[in-house]
Protein backbone atom coordinates (compact mmCIF):
# COMPACT_ATOMS: atom_id res chain seq x y z
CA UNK A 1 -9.88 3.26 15.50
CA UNK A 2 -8.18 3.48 11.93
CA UNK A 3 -7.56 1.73 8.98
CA UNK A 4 -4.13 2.74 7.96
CA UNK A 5 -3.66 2.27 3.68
CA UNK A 6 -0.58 1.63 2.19
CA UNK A 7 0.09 1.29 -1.60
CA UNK A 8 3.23 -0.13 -1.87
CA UNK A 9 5.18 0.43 -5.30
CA UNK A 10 8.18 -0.95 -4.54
CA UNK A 11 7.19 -4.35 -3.08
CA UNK A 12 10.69 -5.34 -2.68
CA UNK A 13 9.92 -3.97 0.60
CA UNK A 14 6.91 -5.93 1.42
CA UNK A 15 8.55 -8.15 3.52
CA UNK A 16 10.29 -5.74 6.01
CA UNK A 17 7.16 -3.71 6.29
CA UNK A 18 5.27 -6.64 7.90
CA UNK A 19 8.44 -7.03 9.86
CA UNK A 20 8.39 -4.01 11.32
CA UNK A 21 4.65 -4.41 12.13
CA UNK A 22 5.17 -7.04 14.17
CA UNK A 23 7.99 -5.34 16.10
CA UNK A 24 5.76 -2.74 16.83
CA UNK A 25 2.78 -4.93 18.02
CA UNK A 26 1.09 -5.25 14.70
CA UNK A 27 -0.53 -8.34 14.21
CA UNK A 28 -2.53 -8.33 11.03
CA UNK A 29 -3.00 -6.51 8.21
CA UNK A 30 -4.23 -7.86 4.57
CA UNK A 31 -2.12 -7.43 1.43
CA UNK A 32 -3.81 -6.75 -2.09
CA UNK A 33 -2.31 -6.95 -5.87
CA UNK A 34 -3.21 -3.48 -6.65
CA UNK A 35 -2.25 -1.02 -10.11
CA UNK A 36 -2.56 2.05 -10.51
CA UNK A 37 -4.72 3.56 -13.30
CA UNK A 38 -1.61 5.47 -15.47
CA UNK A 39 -0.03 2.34 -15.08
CA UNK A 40 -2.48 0.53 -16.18
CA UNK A 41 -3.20 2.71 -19.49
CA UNK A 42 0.58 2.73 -20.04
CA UNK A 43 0.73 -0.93 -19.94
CA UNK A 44 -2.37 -1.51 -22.13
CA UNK A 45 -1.94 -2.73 -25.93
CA UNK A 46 -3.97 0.01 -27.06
CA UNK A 47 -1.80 2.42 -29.86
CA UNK A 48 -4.80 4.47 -31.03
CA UNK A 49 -4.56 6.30 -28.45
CA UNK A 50 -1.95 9.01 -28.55
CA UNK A 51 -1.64 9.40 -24.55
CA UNK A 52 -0.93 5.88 -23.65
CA UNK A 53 2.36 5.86 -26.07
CA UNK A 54 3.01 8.94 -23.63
CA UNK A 55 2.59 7.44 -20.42
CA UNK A 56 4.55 3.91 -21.64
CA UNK A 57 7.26 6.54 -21.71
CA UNK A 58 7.27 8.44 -18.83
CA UNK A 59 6.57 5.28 -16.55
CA UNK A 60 9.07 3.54 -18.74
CA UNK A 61 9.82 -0.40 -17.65
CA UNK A 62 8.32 0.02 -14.36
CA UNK A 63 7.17 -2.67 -12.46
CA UNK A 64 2.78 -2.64 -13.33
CA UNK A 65 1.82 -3.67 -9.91
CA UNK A 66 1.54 -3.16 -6.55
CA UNK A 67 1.15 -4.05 -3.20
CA UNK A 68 -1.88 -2.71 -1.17
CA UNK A 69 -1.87 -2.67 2.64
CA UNK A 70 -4.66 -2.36 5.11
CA UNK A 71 -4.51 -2.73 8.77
CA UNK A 72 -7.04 -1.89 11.45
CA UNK A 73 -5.27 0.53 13.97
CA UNK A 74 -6.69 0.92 17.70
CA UNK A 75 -5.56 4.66 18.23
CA UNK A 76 -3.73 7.37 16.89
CA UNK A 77 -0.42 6.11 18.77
CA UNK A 78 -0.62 2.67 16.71
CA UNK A 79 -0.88 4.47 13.43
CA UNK A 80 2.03 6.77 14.64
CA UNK A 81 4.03 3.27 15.24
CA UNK A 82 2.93 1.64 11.63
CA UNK A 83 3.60 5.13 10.08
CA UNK A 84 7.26 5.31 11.45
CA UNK A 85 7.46 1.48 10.86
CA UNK A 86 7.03 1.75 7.28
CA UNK A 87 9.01 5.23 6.67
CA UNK A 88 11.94 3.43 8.35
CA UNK A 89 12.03 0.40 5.81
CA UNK A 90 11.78 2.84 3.16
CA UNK A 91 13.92 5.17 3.86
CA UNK A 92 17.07 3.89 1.44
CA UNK A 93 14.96 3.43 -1.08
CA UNK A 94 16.26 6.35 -3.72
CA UNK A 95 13.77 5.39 -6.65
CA UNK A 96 10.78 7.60 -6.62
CA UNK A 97 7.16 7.16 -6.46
CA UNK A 98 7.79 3.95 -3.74
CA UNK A 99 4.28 4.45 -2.50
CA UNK A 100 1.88 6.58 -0.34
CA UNK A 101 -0.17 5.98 3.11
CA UNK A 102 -2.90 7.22 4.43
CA UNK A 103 -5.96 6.97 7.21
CA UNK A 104 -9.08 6.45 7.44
CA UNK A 105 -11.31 6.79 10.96
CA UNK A 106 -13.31 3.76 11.15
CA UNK A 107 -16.52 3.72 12.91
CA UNK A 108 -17.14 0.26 13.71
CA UNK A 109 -15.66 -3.18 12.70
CA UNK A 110 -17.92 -6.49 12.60
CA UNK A 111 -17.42 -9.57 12.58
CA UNK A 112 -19.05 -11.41 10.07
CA UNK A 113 -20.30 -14.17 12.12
CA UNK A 114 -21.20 -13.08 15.28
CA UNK A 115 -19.54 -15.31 18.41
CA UNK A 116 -21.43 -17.67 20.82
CA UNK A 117 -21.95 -15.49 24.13
């Protein structure tokens, strides 16, 4: 199993990502506000610091947040599905930086409460 990450910049695209989940079997995933640290410098009222006036420019009037995506993955061929899933909706985006994904092997899952046998 797998816990497939997705920080989602451009959340415009939120809702066609889940979309696409569900076409490809997906069921659940949860969804996290999320910012990035040089965002969240860039966007802090703090002018002492030389660097931050820096950043504000570089990242200019970007949007501060974003969307974070986790969803537990059964094998390698689900994350292949979600991957291609989410490279399709994003593929006409033309702004840069619309996100990143990546895996993580999970071990074993819980449940908090355990179920009546």
């Amino acid at each position: 199993m797998y816990v497939l990450f997705i920080v989602l910049n451009e959340t415009c695209c939120l809702e066609d990502i889940l979309a696409g989940f569900l076409r490809e079997g997906i069921g659940g995933a949860t969804i996290i506000d999320s910012q990035g640290m040089g965002r969240a410098i860039a966007h802090t009222k703090n002018e002492d610091i030389p660097m931050f006036g820096t950043l504000r420019m570089m990242l200019g009037n970007t949007h501060p947040y974003s969307k974070t995506i986790f969803t537990v993955l059964k094998d390698e061929q689900m994350v292949e599905k979600a991957v291609s899933a989410v490279r399709e909706t994003v593929r006409g985006c033309t702004c840069s930086g619309v996100g990143l994904m990546f895996t993580v092997p999970i071990g074993k899952v819980y449940r908090m409460v355990e179920e009546d046998k």
